[in-house]
Structures are given as structure tokens and as C-alpha cells.
PDB file of N, CA and C in Angstrom:
ATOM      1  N   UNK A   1       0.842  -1.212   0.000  1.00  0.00           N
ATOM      2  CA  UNK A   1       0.000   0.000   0.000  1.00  0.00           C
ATOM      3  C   UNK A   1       0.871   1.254   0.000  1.00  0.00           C
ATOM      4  N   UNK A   2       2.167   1.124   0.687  1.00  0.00           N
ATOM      5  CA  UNK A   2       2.724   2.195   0.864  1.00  0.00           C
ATOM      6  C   UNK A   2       3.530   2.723  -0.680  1.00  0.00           C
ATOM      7  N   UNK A   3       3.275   1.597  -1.341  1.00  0.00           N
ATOM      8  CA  UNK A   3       4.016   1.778  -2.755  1.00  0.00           C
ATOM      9  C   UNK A   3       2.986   2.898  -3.536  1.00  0.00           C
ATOM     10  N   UNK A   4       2.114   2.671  -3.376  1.00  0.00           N
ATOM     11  CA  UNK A   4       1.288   3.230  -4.044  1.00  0.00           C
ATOM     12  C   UNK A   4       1.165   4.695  -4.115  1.00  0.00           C
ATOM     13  N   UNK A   5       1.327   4.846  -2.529  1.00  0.00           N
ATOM     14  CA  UNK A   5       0.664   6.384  -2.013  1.00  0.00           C
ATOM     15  C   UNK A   5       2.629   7.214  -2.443  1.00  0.00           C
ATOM     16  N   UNK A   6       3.574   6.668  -2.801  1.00  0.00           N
ATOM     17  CA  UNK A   6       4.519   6.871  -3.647  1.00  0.00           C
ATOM     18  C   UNK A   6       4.758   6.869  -5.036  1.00  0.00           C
ATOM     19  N   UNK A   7       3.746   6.101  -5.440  1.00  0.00           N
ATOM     20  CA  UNK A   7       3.312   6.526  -6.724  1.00  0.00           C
ATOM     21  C   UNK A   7       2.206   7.168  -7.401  1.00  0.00           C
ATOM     22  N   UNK A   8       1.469   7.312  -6.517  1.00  0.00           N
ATOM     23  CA  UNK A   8       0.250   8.258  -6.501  1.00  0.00           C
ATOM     24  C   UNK A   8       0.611   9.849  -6.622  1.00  0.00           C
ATOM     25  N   UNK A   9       1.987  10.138  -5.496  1.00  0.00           N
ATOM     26  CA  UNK A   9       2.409  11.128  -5.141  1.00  0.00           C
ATOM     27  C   UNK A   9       3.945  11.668  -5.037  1.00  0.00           C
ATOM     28  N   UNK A  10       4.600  11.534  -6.248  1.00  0.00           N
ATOM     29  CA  UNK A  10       5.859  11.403  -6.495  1.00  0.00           C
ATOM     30  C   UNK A  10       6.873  12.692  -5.865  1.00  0.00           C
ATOM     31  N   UNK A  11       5.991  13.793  -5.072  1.00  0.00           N
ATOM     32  CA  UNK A  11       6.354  14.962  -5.086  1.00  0.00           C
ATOM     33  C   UNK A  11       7.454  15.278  -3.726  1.00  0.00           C
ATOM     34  N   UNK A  12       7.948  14.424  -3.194  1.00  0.00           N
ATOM     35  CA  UNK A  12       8.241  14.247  -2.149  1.00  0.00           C
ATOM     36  C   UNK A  12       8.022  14.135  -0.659  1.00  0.00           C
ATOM     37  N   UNK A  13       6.338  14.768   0.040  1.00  0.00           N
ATOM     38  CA  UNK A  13       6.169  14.976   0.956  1.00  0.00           C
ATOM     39  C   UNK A  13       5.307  12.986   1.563  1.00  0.00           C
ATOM     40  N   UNK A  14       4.937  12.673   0.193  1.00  0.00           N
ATOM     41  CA  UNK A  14       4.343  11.387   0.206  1.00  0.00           C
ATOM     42  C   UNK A  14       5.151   9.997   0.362  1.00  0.00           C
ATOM     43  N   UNK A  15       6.443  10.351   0.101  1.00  0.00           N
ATOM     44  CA  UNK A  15       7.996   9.556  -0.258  1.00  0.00           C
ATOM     45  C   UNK A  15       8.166   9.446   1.160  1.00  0.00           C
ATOM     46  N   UNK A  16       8.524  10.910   1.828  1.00  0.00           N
ATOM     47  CA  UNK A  16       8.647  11.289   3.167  1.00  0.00           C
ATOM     48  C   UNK A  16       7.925  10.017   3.924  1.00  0.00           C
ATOM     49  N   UNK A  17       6.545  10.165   3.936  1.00  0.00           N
ATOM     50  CA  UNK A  17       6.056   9.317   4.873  1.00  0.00           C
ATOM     51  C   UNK A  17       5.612   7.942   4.573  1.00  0.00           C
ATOM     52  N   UNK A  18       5.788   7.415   3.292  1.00  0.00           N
ATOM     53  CA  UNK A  18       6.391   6.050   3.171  1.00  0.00           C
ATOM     54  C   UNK A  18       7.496   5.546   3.903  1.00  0.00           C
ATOM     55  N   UNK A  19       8.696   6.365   3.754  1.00  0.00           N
ATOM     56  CA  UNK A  19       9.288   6.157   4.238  1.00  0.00           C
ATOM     57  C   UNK A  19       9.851   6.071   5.716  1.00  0.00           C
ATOM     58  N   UNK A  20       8.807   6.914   6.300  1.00  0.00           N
ATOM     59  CA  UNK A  20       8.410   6.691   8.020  1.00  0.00           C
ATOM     60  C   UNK A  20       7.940   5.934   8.182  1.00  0.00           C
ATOM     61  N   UNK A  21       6.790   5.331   7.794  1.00  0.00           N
ATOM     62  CA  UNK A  21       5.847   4.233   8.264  1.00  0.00           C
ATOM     63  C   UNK A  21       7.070   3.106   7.562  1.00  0.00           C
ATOM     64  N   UNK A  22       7.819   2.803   6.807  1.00  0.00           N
ATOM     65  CA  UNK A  22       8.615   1.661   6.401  1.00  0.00           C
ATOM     66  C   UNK A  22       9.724   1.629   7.689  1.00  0.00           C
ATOM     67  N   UNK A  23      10.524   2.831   8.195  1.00  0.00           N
ATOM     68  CA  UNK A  23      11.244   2.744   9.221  1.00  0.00           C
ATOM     69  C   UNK A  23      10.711   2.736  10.654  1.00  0.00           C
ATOM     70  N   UNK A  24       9.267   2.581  10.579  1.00  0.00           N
ATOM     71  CA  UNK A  24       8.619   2.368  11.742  1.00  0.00           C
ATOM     72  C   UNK A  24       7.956   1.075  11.819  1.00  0.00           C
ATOM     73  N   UNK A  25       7.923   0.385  10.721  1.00  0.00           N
ATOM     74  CA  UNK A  25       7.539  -1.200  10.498  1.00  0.00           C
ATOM     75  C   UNK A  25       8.760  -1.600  10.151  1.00  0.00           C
ATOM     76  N   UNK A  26      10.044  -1.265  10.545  1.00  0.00           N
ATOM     77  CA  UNK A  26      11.252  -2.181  10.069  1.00  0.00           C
ATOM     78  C   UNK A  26      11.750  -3.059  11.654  1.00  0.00           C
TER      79      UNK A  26
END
């Protein structure tokens, strides 16, 4: 799911919090 809302939203603020919720489920 989180892929998505990164490709939905390529603009960086959406990347941002993929990438929180991935280092918060790691």
C-alpha cells in the first residue's frame, strides 16, 4: 500500500512518509 501512495504522489512529501511508516515497520 505504501508503494502506491509513492506513486500516486511522487512529489516528495508522500515519499517522506512512506518512508516513516517503512522505518517504523522495520
Amino acid at each position: 500500500m505504501g508503494i502506491t501512495t509513492y506513486c500516486l504522489l511522487p512529489s516528495g512529501e508522500r515519499i517522506e512518509q512512506w518512508a516513516l511508516y517503512h522505518r517504523d515497520h522495520l
